[in-house]
C-alpha atoms as a PDB file:
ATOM      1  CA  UNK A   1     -11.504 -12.174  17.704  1.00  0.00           C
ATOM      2  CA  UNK A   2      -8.091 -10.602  17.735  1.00  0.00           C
ATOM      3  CA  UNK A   3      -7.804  -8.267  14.718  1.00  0.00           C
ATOM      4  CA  UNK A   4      -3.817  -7.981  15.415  1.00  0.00           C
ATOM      5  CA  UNK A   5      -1.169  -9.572  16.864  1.00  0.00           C
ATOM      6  CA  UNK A   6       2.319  -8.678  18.386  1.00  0.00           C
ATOM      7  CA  UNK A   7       2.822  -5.899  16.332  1.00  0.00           C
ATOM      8  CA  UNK A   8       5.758  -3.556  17.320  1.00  0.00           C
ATOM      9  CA  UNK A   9       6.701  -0.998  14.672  1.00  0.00           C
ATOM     10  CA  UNK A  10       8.471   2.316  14.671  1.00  0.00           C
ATOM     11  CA  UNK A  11       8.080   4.403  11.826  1.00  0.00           C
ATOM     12  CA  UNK A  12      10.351   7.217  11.066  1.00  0.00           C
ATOM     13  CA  UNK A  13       9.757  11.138  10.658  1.00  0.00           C
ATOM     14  CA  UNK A  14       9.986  11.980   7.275  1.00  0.00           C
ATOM     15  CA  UNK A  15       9.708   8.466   5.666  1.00  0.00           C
ATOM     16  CA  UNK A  16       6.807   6.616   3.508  1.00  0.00           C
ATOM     17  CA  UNK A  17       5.586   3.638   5.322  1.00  0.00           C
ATOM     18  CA  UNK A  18       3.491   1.269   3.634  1.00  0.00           C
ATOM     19  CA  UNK A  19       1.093  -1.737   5.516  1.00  0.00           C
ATOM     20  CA  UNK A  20       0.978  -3.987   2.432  1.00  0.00           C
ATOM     21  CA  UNK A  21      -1.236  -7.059   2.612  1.00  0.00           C
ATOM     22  CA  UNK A  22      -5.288  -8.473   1.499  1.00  0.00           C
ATOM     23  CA  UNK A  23      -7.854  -7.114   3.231  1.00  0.00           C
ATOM     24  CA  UNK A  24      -8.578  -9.249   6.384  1.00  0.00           C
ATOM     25  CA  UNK A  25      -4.571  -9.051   7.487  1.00  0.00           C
ATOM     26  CA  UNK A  26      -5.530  -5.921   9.662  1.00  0.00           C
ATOM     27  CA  UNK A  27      -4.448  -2.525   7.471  1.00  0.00           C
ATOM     28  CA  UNK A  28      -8.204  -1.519   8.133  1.00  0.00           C
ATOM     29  CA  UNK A  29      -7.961  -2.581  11.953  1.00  0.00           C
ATOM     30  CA  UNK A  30      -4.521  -0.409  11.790  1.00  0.00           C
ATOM     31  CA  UNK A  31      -5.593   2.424   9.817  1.00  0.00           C
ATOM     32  CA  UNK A  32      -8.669   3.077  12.474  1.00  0.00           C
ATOM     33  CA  UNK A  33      -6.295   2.653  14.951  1.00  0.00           C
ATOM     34  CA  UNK A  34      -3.635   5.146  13.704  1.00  0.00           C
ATOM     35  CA  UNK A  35      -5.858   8.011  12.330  1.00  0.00           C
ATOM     36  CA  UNK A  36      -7.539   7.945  16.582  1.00  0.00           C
ATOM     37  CA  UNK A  37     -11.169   6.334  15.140  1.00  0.00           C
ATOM     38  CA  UNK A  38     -10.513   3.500  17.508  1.00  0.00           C
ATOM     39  CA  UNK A  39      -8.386   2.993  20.644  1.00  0.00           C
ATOM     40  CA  UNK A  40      -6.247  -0.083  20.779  1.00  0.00           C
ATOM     41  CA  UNK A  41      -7.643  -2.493  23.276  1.00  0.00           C
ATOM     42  CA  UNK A  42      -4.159  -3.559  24.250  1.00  0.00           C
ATOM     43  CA  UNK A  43      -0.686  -1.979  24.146  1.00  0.00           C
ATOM     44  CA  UNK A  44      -0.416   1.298  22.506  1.00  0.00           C
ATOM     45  CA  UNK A  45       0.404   3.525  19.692  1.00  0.00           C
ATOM     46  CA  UNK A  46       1.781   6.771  19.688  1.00  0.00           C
ATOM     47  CA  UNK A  47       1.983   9.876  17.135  1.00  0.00           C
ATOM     48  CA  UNK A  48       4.761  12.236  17.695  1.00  0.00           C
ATOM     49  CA  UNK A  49       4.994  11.340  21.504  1.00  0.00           C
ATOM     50  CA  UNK A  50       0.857  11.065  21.745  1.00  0.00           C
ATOM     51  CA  UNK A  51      -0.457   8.094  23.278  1.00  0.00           C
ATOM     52  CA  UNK A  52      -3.456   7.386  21.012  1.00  0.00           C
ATOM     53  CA  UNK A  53      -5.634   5.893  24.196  1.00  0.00           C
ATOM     54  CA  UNK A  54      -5.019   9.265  26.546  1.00  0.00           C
ATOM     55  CA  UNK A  55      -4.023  11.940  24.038  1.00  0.00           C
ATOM     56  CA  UNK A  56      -6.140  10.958  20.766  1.00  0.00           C
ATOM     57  CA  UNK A  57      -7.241  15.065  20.347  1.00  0.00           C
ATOM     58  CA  UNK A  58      -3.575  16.273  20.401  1.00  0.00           C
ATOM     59  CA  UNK A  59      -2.292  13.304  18.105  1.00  0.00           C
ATOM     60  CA  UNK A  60      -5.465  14.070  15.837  1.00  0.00           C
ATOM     61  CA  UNK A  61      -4.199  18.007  14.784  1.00  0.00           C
ATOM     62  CA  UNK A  62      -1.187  16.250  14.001  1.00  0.00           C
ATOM     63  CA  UNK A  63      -2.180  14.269  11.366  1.00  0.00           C
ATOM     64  CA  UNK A  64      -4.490  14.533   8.100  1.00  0.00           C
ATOM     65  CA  UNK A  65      -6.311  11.265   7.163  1.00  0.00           C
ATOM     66  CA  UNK A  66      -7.508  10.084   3.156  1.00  0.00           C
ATOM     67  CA  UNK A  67      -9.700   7.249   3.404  1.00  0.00           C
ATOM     68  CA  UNK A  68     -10.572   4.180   1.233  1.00  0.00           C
ATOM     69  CA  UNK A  69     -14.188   5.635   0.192  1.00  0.00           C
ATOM     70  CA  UNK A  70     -14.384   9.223  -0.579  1.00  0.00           C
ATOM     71  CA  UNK A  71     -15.214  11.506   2.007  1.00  0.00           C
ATOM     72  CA  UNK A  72     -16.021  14.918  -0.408  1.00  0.00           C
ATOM     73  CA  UNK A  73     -19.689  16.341  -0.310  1.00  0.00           C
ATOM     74  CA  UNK A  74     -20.831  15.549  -4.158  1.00  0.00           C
ATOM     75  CA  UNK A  75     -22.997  18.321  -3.769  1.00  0.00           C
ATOM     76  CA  UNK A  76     -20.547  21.133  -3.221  1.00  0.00           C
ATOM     77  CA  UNK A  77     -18.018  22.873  -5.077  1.00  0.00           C
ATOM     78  CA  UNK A  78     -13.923  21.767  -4.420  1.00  0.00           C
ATOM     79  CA  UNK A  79     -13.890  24.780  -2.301  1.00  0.00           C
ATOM     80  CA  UNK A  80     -17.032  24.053  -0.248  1.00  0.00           C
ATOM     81  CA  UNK A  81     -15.482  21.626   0.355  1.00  0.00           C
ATOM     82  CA  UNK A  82     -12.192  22.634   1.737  1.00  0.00           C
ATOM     83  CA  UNK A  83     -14.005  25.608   3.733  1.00  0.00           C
ATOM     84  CA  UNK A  84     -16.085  23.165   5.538  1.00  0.00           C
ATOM     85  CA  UNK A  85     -13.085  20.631   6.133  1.00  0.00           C
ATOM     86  CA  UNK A  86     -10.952  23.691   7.280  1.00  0.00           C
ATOM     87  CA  UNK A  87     -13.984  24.798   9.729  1.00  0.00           C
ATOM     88  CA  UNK A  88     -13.963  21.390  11.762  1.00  0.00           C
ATOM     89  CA  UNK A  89     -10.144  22.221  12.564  1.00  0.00           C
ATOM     90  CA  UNK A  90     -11.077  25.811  13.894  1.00  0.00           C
ATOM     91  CA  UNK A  91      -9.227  27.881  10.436  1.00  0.00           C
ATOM     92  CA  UNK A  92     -11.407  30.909   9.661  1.00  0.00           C
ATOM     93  CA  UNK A  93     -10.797  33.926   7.507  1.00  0.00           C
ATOM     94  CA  UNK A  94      -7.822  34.859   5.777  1.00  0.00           C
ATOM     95  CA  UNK A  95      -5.926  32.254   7.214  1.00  0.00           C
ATOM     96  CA  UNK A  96      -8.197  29.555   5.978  1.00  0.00           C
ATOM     97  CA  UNK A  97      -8.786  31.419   2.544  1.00  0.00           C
ATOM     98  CA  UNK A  98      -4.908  31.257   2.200  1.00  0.00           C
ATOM     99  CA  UNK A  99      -4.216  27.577   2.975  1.00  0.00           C
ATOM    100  CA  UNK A 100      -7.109  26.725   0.793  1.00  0.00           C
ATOM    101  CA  UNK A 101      -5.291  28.435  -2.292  1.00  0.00           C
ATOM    102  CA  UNK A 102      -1.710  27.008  -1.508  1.00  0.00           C
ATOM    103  CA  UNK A 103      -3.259  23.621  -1.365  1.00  0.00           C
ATOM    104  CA  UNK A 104      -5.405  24.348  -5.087  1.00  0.00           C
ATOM    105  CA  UNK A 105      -2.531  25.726  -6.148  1.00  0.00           C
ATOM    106  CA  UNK A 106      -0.225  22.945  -5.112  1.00  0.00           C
ATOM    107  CA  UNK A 107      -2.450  19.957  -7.239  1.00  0.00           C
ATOM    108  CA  UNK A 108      -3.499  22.033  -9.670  1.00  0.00           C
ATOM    109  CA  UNK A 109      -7.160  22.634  -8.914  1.00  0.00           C
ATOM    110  CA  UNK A 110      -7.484  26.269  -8.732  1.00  0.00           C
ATOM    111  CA  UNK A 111      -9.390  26.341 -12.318  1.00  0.00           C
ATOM    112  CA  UNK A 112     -11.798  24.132 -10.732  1.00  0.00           C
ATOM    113  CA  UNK A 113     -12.148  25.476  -7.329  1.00  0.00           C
ATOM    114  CA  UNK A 114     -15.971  26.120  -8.582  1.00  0.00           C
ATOM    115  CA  UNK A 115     -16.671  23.048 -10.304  1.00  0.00           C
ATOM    116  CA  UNK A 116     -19.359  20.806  -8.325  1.00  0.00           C
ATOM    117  CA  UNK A 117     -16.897  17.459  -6.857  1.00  0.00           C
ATOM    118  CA  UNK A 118     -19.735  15.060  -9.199  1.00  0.00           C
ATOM    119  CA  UNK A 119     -18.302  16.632 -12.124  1.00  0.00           C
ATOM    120  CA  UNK A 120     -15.001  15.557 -10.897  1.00  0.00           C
ATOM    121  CA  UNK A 121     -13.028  12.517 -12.795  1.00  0.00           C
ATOM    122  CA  UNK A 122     -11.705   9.664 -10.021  1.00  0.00           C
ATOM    123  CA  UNK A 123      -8.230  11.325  -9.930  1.00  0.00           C
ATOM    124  CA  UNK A 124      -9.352  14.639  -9.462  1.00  0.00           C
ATOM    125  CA  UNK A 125     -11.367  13.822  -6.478  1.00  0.00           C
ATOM    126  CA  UNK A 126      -8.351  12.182  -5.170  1.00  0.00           C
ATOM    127  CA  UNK A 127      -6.201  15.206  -5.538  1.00  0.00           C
ATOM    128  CA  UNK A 128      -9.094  17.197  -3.482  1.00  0.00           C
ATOM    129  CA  UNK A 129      -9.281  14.605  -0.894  1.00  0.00           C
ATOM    130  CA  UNK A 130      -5.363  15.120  -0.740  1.00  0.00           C
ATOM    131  CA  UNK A 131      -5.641  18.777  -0.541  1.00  0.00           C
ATOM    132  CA  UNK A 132      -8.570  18.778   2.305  1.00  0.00           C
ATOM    133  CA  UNK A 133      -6.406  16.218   4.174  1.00  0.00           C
ATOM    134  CA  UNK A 134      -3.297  18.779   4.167  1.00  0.00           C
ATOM    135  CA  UNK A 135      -5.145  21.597   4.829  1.00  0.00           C
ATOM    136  CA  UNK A 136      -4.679  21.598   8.231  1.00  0.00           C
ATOM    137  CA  UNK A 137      -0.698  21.532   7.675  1.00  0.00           C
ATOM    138  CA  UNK A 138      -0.432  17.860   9.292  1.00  0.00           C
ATOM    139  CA  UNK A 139       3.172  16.575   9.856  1.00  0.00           C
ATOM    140  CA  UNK A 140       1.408  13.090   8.888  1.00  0.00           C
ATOM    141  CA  UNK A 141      -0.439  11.463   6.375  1.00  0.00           C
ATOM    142  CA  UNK A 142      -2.229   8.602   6.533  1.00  0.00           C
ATOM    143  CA  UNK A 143      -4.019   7.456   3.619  1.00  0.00           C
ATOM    144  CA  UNK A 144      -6.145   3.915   3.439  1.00  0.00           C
ATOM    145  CA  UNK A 145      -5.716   2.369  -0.148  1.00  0.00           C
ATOM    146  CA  UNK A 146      -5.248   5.409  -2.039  1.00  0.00           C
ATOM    147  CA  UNK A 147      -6.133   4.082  -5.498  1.00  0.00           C
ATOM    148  CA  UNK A 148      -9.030   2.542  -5.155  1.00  0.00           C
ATOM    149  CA  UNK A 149     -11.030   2.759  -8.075  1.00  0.00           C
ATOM    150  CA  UNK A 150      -8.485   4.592 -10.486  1.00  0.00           C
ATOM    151  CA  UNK A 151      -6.869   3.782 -13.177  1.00  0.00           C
ATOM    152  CA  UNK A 152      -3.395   3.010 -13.850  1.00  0.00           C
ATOM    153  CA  UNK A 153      -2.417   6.316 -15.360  1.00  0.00           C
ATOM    154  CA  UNK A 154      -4.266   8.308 -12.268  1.00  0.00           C
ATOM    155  CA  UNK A 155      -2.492   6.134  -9.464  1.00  0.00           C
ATOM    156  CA  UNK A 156       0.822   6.665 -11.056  1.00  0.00           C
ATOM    157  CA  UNK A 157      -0.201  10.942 -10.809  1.00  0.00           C
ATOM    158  CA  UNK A 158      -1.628   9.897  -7.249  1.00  0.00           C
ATOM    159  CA  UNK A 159       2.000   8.620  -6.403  1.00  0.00           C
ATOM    160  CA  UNK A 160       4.022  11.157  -7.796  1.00  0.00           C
ATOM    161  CA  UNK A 161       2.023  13.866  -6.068  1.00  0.00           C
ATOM    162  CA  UNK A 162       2.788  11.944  -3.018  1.00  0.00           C
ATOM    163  CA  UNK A 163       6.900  11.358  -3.389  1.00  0.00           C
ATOM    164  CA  UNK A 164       7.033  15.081  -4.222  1.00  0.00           C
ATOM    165  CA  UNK A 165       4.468  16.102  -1.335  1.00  0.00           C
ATOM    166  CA  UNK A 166       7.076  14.100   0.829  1.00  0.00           C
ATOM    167  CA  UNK A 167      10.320  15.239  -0.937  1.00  0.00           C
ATOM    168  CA  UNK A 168       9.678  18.977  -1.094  1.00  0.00           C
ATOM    169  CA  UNK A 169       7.831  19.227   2.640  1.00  0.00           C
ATOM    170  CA  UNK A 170       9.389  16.610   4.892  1.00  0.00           C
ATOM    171  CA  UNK A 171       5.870  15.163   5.257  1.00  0.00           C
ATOM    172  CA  UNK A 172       5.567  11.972   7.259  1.00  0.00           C
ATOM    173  CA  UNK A 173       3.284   9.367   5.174  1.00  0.00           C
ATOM    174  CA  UNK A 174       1.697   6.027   6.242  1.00  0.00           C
ATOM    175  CA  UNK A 175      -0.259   3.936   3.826  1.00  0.00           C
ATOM    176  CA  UNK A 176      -2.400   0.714   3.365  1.00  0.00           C
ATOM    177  CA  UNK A 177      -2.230  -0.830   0.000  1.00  0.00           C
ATOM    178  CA  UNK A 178      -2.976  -4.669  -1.269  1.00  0.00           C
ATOM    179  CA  UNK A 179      -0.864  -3.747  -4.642  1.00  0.00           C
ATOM    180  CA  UNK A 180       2.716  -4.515  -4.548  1.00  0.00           C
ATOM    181  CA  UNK A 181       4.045  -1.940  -6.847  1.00  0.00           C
ATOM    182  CA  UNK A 182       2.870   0.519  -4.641  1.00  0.00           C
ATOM    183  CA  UNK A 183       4.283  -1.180  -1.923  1.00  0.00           C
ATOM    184  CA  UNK A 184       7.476  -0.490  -3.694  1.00  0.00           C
ATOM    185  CA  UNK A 185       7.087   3.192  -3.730  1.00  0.00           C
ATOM    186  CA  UNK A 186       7.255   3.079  -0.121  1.00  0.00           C
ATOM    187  CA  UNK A 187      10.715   3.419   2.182  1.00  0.00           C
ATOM    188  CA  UNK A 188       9.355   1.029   4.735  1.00  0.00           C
ATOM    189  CA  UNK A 189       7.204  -1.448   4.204  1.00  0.00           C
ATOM    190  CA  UNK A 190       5.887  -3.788   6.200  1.00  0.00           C
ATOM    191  CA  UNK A 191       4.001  -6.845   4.952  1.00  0.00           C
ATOM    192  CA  UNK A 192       1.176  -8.074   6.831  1.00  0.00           C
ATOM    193  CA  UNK A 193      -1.310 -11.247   7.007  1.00  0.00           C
ATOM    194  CA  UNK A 194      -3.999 -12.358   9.624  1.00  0.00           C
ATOM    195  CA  UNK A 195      -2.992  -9.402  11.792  1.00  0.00           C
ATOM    196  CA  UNK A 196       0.481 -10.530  11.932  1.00  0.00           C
ATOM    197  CA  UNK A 197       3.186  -8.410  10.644  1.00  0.00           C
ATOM    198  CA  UNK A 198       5.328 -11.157   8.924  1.00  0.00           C
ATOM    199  CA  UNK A 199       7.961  -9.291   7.266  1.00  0.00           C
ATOM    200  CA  UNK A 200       9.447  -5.845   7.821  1.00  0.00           C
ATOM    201  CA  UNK A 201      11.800  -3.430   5.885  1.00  0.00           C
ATOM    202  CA  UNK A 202      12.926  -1.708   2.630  1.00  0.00           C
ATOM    203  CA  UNK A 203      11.171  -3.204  -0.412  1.00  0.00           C
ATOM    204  CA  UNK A 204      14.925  -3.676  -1.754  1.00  0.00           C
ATOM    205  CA  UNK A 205      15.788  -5.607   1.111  1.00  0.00           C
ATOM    206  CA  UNK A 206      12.619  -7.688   1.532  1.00  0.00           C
ATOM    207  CA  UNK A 207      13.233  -8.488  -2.054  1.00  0.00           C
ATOM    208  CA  UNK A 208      17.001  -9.666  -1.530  1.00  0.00           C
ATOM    209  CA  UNK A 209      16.366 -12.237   0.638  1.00  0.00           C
ATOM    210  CA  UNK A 210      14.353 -13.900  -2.207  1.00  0.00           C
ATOM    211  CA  UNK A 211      18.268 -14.070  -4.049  1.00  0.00           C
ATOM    212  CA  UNK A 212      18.292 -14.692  -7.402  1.00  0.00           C
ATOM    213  CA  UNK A 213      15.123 -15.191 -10.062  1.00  0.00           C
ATOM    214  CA  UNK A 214      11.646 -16.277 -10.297  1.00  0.00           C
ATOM    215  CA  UNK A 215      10.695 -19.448 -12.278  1.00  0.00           C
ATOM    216  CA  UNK A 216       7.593 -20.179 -13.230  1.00  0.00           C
ATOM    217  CA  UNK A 217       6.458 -22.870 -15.290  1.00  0.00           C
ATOM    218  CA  UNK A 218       2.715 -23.798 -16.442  1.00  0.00           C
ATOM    219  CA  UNK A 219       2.623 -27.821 -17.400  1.00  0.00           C
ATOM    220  CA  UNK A 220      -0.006 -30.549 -17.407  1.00  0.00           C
ATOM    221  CA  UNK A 221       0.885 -32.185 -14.023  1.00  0.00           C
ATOM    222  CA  UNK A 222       2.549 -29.429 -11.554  1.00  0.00           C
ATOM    223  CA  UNK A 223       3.081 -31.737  -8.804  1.00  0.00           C
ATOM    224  CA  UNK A 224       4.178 -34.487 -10.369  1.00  0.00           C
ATOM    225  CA  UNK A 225       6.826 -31.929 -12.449  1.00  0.00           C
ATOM    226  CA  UNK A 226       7.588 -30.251  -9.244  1.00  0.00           C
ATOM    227  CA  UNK A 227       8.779 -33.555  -7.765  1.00  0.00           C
ATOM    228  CA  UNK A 228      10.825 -34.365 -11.445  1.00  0.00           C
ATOM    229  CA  UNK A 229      12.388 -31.358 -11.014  1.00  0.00           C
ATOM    230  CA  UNK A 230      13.446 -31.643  -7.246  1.00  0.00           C
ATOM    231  CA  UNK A 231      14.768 -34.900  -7.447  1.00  0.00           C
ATOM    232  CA  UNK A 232      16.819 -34.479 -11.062  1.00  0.00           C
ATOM    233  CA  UNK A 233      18.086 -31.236 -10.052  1.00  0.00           C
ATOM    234  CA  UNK A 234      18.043 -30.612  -6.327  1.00  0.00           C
ATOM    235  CA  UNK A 235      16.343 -27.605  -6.440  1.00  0.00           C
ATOM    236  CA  UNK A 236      13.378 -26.960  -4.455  1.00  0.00           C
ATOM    237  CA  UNK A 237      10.287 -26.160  -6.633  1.00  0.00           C
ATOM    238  CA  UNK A 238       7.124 -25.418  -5.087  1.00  0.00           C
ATOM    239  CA  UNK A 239       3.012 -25.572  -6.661  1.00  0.00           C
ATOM    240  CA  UNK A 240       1.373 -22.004  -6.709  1.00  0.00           C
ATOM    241  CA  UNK A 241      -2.139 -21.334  -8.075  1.00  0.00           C
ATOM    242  CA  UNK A 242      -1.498 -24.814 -10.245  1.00  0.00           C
ATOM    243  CA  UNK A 243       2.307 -23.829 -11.918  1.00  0.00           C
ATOM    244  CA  UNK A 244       5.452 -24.809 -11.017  1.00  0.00           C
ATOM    245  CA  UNK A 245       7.584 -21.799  -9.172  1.00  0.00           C
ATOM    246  CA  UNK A 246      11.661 -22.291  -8.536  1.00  0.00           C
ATOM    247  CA  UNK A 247      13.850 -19.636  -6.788  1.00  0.00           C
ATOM    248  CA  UNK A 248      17.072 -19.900  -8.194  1.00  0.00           C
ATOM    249  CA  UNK A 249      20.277 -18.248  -9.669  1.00  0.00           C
ATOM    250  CA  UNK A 250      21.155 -17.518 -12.882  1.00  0.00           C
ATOM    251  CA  UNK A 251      17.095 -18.920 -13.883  1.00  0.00           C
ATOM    252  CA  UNK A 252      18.336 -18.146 -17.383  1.00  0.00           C
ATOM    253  CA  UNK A 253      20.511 -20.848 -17.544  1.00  0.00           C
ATOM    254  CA  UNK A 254      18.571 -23.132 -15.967  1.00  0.00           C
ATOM    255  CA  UNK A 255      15.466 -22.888 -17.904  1.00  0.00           C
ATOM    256  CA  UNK A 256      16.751 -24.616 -20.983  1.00  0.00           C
ATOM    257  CA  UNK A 257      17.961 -27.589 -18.882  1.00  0.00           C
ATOM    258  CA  UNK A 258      14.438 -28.395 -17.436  1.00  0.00           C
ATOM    259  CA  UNK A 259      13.190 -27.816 -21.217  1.00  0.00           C
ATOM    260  CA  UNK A 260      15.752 -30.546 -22.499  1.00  0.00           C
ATOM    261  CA  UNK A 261      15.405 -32.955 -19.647  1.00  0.00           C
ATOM    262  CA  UNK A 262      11.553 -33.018 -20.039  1.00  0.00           C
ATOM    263  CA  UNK A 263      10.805 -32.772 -23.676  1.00  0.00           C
ATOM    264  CA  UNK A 264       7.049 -31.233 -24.361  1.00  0.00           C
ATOM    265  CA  UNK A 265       5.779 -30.994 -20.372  1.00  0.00           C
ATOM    266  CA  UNK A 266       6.633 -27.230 -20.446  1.00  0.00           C
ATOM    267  CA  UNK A 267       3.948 -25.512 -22.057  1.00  0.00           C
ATOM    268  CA  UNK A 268       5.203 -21.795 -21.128  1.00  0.00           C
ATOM    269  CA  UNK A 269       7.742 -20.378 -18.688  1.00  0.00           C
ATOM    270  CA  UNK A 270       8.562 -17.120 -17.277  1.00  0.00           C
ATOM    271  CA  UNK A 271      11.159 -15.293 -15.790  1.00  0.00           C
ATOM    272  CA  UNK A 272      11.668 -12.587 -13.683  1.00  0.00           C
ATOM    273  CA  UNK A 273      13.396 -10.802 -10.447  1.00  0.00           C
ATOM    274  CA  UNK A 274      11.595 -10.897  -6.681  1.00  0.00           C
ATOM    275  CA  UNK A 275       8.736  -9.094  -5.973  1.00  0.00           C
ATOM    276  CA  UNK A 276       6.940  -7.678  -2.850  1.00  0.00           C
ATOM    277  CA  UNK A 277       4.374 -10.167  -4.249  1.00  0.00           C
ATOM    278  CA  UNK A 278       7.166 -13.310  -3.995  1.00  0.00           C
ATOM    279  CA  UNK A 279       8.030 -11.861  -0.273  1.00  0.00           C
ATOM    280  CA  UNK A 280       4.390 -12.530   0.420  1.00  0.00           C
ATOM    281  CA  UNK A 281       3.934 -16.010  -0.858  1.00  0.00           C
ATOM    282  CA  UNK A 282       7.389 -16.978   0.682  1.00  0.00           C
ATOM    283  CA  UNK A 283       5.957 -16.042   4.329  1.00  0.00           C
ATOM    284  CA  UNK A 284       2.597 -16.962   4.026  1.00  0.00           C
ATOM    285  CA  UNK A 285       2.417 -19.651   1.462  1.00  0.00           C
ATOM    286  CA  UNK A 286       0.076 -18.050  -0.824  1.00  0.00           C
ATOM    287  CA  UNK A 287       0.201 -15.533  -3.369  1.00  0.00           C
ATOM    288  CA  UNK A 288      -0.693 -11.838  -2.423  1.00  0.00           C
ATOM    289  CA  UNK A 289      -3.781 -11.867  -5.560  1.00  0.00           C
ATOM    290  CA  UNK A 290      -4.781 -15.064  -4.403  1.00  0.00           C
ATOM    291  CA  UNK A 291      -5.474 -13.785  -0.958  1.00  0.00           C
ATOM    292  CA  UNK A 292      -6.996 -10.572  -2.217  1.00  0.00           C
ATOM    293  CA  UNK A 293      -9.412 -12.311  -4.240  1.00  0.00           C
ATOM    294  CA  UNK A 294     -10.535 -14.639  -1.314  1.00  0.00           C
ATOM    295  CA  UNK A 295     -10.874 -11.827   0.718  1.00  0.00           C
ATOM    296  CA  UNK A 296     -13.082 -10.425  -1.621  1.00  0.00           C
ATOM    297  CA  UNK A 297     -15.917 -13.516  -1.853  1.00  0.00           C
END
């Protein structure tokens, strides 16, 4: 089984990269590939100039990895923690005592440098797992679904320690997300599905090509209404998840039309601008929480 396919990507020094798609498109495949756990079986990847199948160890000190499931030793305190991390990367000493209070000092753990990480909420941990991961001073970060398992107001800290991280150190970032917002935080992104890479660029621009609103409408008979609607208007409407969905200019105006042509078959409507989340339907012909759900069964 090929995990992914023709995938040819360059992403730039300095810039936030984001791999948005379900699980099952290949971000896991990627992410294994790109932090040296696997070698690609065919054609190659490189980190700063390292060819991960012939110069995985040099790429590796490059780069500091946060993955999906926590990788912190419940057992130990926050700086346990970040000695032992800082020990597999040879620091020792003063040197290592020092980087380990920049980076508690930099997310605001060095009040709880002695706390045991169980005692930790979700986004604390997450801040520690960032701070082990940059200990090492890594001109890249990879990070593998970053917010799993917090909640809203904790991924929105998560992301602003990350555009600041970037902002204020020049810090290369790649990440794997199924969440389109945070797909939007992200300079680059690239949207992917069965291990294809099926769209590619700034969220902006992904977005644009979309051109003008989002309809939806929710009625009795969406196909049948879908076809009313095409041949009345000569638009092109299209069934999603059982409701009607139109892109179209100026949806405001057109809304009351399809109201007044087809007196009590619209039981609600909304409207709104393109999302990464319209990019992915529009390529793959299903809706990005659609495909994260079936992933998930």
């Amino acid at each position: 089984m090929v995990a992914l396919k023709g995938i040819n990507l360059i992403a730039l020094q300095g810039e936030t990269f984001g791999f948005l798609g379900p699980n099952g498109s290949g971000k896991t495949t990627l992410f294994k590939i790109l932090s040296t756990l696997v070698a690609p079986h065919y054609g190659s990847a490189e980190i700063f100039g390292n060819d991960l199948r012939t110069r995985a160890d040099e790429a590796r000190k490059l780069i500091g990895v946060v993955f999906q499931h926590p990788s912190l030793d419940k057992k130990l305190t926050v700086e346990e923690n970040m000695t032992h991390h800082g020990h597999l990367y040879g620091l020792r000493g003063n040197d290592l005592k020092q980087k380990i209070g920049e980076q508690l000092e930099r997310f605001g753990l060095t009040a709880r440098k002695e706390d045991y990480v169980e005692t930790l909420s979700g986004g604390m941990r997450r801040r520690v797992e960032l701070a082990k991961a940059l200990l090492p001073s890594p001109k890249l970060l990879i990070l593998d679904e970053p917010s799993t398992g917090l909640d809203p107001a904790a991924r929105r800290d998560l992301w602003d320690t990350i555009t600041s991280l970037k902002k204020n150190t020049g810090l290369s970032v790649l990440v794997t997300t199924h969440l389109g917002d945070e797909g939007d935080r992200c300079d680059t992104v690239a949207i992917m599905n069965e291990g294809l890479v099926v769209a590619a660029g700034s969220p902006t621009k992904l977005k644009s090509e979309i051109g003008g609103d989002v309809i939806t409408i929710q009625t009795g008979s969406p196909e049948e209404f879908a076809t009313k609607i095409r041949e009345k208007f000569r638009v092109n409407p299209v069934v999603v998840d059982g409701m009607v969905r139109i892109e179209l200019a100026e949806g405001h105006e057109f809304i009351p039309k399809v109201v007044e042509a087809f007196p009590g078959r619209v039981r609600s409507v909304t409207l709104g601008k393109p999302a990464l989340e319209d990019v992915f339907l529009r390529h793959t012909g299903k809706t990005l929480e659609t495909a994260v759900n079936a992933s998930a069964n």
